[in-house]
Protein backbone atom coordinates (compact mmCIF):
# COMPACT_ATOMS: atom_id res chain seq x y z
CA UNK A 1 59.64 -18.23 -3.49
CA UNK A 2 57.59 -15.11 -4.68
CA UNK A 3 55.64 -17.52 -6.90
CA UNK A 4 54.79 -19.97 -4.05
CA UNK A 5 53.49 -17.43 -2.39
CA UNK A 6 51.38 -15.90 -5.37
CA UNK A 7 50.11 -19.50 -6.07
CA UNK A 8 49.16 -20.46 -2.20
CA UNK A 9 47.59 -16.86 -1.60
CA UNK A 10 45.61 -17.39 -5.14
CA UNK A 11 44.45 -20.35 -3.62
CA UNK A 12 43.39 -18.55 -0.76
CA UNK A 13 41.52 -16.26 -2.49
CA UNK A 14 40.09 -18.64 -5.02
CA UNK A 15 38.67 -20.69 -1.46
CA UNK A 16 37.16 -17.44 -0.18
CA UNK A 17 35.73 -16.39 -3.15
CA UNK A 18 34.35 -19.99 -2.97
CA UNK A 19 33.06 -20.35 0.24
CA UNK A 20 31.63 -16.76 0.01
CA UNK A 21 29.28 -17.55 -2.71
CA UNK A 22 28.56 -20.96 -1.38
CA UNK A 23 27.77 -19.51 1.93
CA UNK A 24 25.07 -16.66 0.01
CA UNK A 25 24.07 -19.52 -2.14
CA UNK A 26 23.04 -21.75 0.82
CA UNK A 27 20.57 -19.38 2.40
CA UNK A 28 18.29 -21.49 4.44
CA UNK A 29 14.72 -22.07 2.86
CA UNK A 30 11.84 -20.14 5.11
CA UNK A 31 8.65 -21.40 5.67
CA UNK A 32 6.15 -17.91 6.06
CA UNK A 33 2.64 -16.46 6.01
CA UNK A 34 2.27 -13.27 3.76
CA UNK A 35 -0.98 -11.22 4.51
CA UNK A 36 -2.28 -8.83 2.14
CA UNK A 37 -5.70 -6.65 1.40
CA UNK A 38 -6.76 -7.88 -2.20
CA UNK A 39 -9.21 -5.30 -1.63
CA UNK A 40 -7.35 -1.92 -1.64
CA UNK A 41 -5.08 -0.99 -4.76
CA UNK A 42 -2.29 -0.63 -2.56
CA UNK A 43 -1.82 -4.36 -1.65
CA UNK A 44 -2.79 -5.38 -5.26
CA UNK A 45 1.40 -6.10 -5.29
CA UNK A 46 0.26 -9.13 -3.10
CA UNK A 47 -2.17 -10.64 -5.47
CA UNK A 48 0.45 -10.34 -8.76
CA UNK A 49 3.34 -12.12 -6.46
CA UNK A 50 0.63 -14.90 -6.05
CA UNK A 51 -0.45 -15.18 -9.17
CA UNK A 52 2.85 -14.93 -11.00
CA UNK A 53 4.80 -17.11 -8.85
CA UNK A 54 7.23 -13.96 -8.53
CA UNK A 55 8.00 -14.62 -5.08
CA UNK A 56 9.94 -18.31 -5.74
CA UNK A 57 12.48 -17.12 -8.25
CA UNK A 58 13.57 -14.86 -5.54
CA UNK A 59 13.33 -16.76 -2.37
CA UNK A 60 15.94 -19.50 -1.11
CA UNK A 61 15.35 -23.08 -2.65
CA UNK A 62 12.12 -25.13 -0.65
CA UNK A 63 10.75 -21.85 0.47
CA UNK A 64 7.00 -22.46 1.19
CA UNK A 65 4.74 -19.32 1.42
CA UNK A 66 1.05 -19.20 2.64
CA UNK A 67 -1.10 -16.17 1.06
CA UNK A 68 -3.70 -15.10 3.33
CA UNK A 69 -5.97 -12.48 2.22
CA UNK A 70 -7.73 -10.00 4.57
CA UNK A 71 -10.41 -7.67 4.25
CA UNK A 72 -8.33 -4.88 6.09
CA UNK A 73 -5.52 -4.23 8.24
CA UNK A 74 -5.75 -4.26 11.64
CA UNK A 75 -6.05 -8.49 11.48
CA UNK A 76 -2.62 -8.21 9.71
CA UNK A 77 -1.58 -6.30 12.80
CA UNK A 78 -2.52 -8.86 15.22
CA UNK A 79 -1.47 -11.92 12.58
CA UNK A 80 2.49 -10.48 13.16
CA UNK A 81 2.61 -9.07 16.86
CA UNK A 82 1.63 -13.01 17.41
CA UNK A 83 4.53 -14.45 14.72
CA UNK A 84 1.30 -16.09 12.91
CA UNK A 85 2.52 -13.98 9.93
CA UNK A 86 5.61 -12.48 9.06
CA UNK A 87 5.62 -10.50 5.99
CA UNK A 88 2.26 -7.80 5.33
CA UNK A 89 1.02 -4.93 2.85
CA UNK A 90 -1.41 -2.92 3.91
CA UNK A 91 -2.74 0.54 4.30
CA UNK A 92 -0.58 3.25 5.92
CA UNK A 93 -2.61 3.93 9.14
CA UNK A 94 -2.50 -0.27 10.46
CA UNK A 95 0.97 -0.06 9.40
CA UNK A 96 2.13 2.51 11.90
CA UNK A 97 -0.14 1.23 14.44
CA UNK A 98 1.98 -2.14 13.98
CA UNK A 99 5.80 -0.09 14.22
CA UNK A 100 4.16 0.91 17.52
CA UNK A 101 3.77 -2.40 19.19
CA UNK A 102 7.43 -2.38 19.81
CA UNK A 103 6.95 -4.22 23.82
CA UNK A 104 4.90 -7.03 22.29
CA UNK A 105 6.82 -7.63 18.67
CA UNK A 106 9.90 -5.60 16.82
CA UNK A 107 7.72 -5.07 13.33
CA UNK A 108 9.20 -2.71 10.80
CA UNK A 109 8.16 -0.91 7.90
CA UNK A 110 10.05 -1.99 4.96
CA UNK A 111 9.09 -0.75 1.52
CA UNK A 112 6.74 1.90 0.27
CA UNK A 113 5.38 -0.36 -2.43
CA UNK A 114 2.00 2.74 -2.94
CA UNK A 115 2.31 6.41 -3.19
CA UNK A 116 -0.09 8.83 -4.54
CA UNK A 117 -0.84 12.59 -4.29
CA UNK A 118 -3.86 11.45 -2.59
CA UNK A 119 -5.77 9.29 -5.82
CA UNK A 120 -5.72 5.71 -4.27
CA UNK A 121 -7.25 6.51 -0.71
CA UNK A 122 -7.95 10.20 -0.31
CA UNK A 123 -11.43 9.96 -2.41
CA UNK A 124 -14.65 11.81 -1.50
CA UNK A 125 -18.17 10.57 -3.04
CA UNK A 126 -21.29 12.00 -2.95
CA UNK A 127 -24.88 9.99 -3.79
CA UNK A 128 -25.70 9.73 -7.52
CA UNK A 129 -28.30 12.31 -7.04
CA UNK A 130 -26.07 15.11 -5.33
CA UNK A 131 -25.81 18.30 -8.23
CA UNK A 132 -23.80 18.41 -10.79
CA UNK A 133 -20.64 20.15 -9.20
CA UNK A 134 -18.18 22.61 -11.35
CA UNK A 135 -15.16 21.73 -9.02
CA UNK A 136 -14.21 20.07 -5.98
CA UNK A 137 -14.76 23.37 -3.87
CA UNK A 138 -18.62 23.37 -4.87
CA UNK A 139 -18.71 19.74 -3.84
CA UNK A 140 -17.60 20.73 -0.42
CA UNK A 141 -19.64 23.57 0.09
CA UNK A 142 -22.98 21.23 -0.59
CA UNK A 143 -21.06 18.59 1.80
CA UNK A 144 -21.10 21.02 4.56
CA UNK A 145 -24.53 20.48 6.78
CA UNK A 146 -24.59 17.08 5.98
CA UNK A 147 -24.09 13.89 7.53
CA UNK A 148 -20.52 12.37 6.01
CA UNK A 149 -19.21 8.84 6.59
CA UNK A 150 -15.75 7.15 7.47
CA UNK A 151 -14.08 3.95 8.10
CA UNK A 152 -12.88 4.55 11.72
CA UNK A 153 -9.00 4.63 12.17
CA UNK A 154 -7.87 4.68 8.01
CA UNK A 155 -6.03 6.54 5.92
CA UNK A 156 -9.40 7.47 4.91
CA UNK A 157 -10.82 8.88 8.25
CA UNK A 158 -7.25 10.70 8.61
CA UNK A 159 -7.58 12.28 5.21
CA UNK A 160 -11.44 13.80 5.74
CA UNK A 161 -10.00 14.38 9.89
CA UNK A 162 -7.62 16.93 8.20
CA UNK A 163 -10.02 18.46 5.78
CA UNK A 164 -12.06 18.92 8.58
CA UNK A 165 -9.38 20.38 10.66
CA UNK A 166 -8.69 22.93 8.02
CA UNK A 167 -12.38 24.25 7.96
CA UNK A 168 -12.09 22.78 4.27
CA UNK A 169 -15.85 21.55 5.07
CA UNK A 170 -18.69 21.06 8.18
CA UNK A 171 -20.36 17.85 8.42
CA UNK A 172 -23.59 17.85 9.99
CA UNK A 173 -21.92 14.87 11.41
CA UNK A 174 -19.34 12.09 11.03
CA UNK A 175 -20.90 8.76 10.94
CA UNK A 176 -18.20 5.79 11.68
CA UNK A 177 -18.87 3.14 9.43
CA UNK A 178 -16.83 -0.03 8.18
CA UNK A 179 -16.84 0.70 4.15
CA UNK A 180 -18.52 -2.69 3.17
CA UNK A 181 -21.40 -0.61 5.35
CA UNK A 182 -20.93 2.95 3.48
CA UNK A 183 -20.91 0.87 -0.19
CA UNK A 184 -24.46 -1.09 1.18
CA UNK A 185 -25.19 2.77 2.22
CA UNK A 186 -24.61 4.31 -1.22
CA UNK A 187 -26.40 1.49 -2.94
CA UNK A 188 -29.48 2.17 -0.58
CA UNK A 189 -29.69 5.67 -1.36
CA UNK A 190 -29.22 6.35 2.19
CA UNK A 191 -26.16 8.78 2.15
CA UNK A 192 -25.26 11.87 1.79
CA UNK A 193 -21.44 11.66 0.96
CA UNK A 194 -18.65 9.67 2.65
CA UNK A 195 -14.65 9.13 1.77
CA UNK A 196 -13.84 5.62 0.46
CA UNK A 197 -10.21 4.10 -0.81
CA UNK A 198 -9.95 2.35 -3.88
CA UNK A 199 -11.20 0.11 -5.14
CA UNK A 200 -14.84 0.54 -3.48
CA UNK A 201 -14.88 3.79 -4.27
CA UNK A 202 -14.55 2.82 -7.88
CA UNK A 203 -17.17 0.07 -7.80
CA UNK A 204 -19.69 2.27 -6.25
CA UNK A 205 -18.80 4.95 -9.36
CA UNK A 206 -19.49 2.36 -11.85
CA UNK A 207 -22.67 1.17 -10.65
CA UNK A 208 -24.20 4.33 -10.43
CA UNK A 209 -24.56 4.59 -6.76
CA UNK A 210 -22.21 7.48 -6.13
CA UNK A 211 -20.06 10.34 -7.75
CA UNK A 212 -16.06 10.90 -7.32
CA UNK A 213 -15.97 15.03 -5.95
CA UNK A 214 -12.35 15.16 -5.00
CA UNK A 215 -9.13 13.76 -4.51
CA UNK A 216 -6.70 14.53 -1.71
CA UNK A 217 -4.38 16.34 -4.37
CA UNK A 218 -6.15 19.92 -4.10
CA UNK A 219 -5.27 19.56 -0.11
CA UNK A 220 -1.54 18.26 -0.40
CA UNK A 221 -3.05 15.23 0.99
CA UNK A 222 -1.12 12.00 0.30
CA UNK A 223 -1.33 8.51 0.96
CA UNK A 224 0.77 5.60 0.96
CA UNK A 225 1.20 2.08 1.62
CA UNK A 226 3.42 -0.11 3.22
CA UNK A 227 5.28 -3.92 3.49
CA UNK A 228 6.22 -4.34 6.68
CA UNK A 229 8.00 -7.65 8.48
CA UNK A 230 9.05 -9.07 11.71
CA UNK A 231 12.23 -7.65 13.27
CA UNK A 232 13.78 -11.50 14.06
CA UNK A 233 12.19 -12.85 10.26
CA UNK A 234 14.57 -10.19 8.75
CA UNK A 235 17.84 -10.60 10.92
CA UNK A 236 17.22 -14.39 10.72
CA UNK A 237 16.72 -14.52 6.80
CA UNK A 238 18.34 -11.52 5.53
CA UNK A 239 18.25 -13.29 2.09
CA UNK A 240 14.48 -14.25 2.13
CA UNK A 241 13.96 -10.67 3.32
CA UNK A 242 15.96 -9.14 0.40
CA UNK A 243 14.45 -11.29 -2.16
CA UNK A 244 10.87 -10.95 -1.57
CA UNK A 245 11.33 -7.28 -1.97
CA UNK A 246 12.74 -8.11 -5.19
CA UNK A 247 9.65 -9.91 -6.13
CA UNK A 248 7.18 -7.21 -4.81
CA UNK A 249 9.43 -4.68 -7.21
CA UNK A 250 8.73 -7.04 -10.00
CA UNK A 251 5.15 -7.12 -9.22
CA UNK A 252 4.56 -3.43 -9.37
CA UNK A 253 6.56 -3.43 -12.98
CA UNK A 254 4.02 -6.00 -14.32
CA UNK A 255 1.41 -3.82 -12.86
CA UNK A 256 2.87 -0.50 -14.44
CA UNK A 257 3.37 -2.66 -17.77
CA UNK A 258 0.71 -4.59 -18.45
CA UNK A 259 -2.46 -3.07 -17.31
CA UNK A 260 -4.95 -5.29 -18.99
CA UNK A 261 -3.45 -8.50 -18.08
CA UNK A 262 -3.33 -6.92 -14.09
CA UNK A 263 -6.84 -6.69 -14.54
CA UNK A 264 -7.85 -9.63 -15.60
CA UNK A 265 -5.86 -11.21 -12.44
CA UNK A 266 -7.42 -9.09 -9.90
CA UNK A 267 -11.09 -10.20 -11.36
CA UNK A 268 -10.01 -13.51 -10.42
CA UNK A 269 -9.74 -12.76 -7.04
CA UNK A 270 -12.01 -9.76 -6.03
CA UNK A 271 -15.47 -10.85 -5.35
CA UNK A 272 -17.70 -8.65 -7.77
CA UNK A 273 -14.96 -6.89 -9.42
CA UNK A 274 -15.53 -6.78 -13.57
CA UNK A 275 -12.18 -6.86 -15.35
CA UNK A 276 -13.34 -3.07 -16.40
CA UNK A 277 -14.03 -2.08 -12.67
CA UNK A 278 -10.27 -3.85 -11.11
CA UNK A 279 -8.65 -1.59 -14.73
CA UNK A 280 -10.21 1.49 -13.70
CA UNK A 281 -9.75 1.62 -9.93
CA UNK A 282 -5.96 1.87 -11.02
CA UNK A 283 -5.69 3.13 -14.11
CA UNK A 284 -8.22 5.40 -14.95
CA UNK A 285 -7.49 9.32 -14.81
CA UNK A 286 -9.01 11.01 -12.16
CA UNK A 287 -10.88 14.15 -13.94
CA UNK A 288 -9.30 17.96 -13.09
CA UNK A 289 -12.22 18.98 -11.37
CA UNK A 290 -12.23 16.56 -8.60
CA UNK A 291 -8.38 17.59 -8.20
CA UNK A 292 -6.87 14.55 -10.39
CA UNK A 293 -3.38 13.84 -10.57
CA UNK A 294 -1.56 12.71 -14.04
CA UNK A 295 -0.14 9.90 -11.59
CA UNK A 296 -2.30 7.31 -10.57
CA UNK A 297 0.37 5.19 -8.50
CA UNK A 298 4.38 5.32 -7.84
CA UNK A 299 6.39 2.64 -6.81
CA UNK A 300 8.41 4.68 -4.44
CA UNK A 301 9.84 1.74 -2.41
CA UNK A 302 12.09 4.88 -0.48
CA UNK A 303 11.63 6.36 2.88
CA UNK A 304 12.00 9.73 1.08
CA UNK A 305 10.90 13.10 2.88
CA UNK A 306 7.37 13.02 1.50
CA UNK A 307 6.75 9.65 3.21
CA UNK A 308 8.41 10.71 6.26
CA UNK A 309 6.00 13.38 6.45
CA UNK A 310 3.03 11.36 5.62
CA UNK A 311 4.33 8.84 8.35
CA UNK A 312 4.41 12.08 11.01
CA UNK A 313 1.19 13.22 10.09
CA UNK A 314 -0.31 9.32 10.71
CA UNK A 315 1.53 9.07 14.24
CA UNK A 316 -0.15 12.16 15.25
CA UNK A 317 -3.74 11.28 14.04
CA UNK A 318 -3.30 7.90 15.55
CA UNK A 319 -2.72 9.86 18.92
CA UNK A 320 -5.68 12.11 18.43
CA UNK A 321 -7.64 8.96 18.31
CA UNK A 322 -5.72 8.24 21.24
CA UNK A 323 -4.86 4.83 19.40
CA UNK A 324 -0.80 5.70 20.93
CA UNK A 325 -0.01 7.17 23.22
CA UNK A 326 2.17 9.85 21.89
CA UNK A 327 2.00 11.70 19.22
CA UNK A 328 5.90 11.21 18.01
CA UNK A 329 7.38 8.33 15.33
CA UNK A 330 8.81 5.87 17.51
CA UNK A 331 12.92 5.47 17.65
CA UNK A 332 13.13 2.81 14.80
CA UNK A 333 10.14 2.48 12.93
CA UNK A 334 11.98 1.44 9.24
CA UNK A 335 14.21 -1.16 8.28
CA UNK A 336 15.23 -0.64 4.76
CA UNK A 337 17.86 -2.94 4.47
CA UNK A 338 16.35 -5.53 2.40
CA UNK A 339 14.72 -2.92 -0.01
CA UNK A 340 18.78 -1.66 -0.38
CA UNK A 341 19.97 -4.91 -1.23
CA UNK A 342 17.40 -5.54 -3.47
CA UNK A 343 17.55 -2.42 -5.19
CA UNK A 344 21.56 -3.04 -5.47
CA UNK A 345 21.39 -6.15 -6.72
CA UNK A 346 18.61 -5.92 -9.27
CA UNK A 347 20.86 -2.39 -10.29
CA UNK A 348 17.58 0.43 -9.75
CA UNK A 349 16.57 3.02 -8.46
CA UNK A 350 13.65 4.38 -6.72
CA UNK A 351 10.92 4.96 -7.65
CA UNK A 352 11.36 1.52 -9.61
CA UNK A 353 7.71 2.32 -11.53
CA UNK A 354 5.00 5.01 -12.04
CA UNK A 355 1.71 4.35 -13.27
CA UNK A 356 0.06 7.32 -14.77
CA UNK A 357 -4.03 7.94 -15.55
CA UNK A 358 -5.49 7.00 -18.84
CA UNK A 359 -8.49 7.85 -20.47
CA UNK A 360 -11.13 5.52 -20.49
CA UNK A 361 -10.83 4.92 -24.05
CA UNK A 362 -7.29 3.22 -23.35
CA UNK A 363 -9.75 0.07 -22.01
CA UNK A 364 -9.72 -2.60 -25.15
């Protein structure tokens, strides 16, 4: 008797065990639009899941994905409120404006695919001409008096907002400019000294039209960036979800691994981006005297204290630009179940890659 039962609950559990991987295995094949911003380093992840394919080892069978590139974020924005996209990277500002669109569309933040101590988007520039500066606090002593530019509403504009703030330097005045405008600016000789992200404010370096004079390091001045998704995409596809995490984390793995290959990929994509210019923008050190970090890039994936305090410091800028209208993180910003699962089942930890600054000479 006791081995009729043994035998009919073995075959019991031999069923479930059964049906439970056939019912994980049978995840139902999505159909999506992923946005990223090929040009910012921070959604470079997006350009090395295209280009390696990472995203259909990790997606259910049939999956069909549509890449569409944007020039910045708030398009993304608008592309998910409206369910025309479903899955985005971009910078951290458009990101929290998105988590705040909760009575239109539930979109979350999901991973935290960029962090730096301020060397991807905190960067200050100055015209080629500008003196020769000994450190970054010379720099902004001859950037006080003078007219300064900024892309309106980015983690750029929060970053100079805060040196402001902190009487770190005067402007004569804050021009609001989109940064294709501040490059054409630079190139014309026609500025003083603005704050650009990466990777314009590496192509304007290399072709002699402006100088780096800090980072956002010296300041305690992070930034970040984000994937965020529809609310409904994840608790419809929790798989999907899950797995294109996993690629992203293998994208950023390649990137921390092979540099010069990285490169060469993002040259194929960015408009007027050398091989030389897409390696440095990422990999080159940033000098000591414009308040370089050894760490170019971390894959911190986590909603860790340091990016909940970023993501505090964003809500309340937004409100000062009275983009929101209050100055608090909303009640549920994050989901971070997929990154979890992902992280489980592909056995890391965060942060799951750090990229740290070479010299020049490390280009061959």
């Amino acid at each position: 008797m006791k081995s009729g039962w043994k035998l009919i609950f073995g075959s019991l559990l031999t069923c479930t065990l059964i049906g439970g991987s056939a019912t994980a295995g049978a995840a139902e094949a999505v159909n999506i639009t992923y946005g990223y911003h090929p040009y910012w380093v921070g959604g470079w992840t997006g350009v090395i899941i295209k280009a390696k394919n990472l995203w259909q080892k990790h997606l259910p069978p049939g999956s069909v994905v549509r890449f569409e590139p944007h020039l910045t974020g708030p398009p993304m924005v608008n592309a998910l409120i409206a369910n025309k996209m479903q899955i985005g990277t971009m910078g951290d500002m458009p990101s929290l404006v998105a988590t705040t669109k909760f009575k239109m569309a539930d979109i979350r933040l999901v991973s935290v695919p960029m962090y730096s101590n301020g060397q991807v988007c905190n960067k200050l520039l100055v015209r080629k001409d500008a003196p020769q500066f000994k450190d970054h606090n010379e720099a902004m002593k001859w950037m006080s008096g003078r007219s300064f530019a900024v892309h309106k509403g980015t983690c750029t504009n929060r970053f100079a907002e805060s040196l402001i703030d902190q009487g770190v330097f005067k402007p004569s005045e804050v021009l609001s400019m989109p940064i294709e405008v501040i490059a054409s600016n630079f190139e014309a000789g026609k500025l003083d000294a603005a704050a650009m992200w990466e990777p314009h404010a590496r192509r304007q370096v290399e072709q002699g039209n402006a100088r780096y004079v800090a980072t956002g390091a010296p300041w305690k001045e992070a930034d970040a960036d984000f994937t965020l998704m529809r609310q409904d995409f994840i608790e419809k596809n929790p798989e999907a979800a899950a797995g294109w995490i996993k690629a992203e984390i293998e994208a950023i793995q390649f990137m921390a691994k092979y540099p010069k290959e990285t490169a060469e990929i993002l040259a194929k994509e960015l408009t007027g981006y050398p091989v030389k210019t897409a390696w440095a923008a990422l990999y080159e050190a940033n000098p000591a005297k414009i308040g370089g970090d050894p760490v170019n890039y971390v894959g911190k994936m986590v909603f860790d204290q340091d990016v909940i305090n970023l993501m505090k410091k964003g809500y309340a800028f937004l409100y000062k630009l009275k983009v929101t209208d209050t100055p608090d993180m909303p009640a549920t910003p994050i989901n971070d179940a997929p990154l979890k699962q992902a992280l489980k089942e592909m056995s890391l930890a965060a942060p799951i890659a750090v990229i740290r600054g070479m010299p020049r000479s490390a280009f061959k």
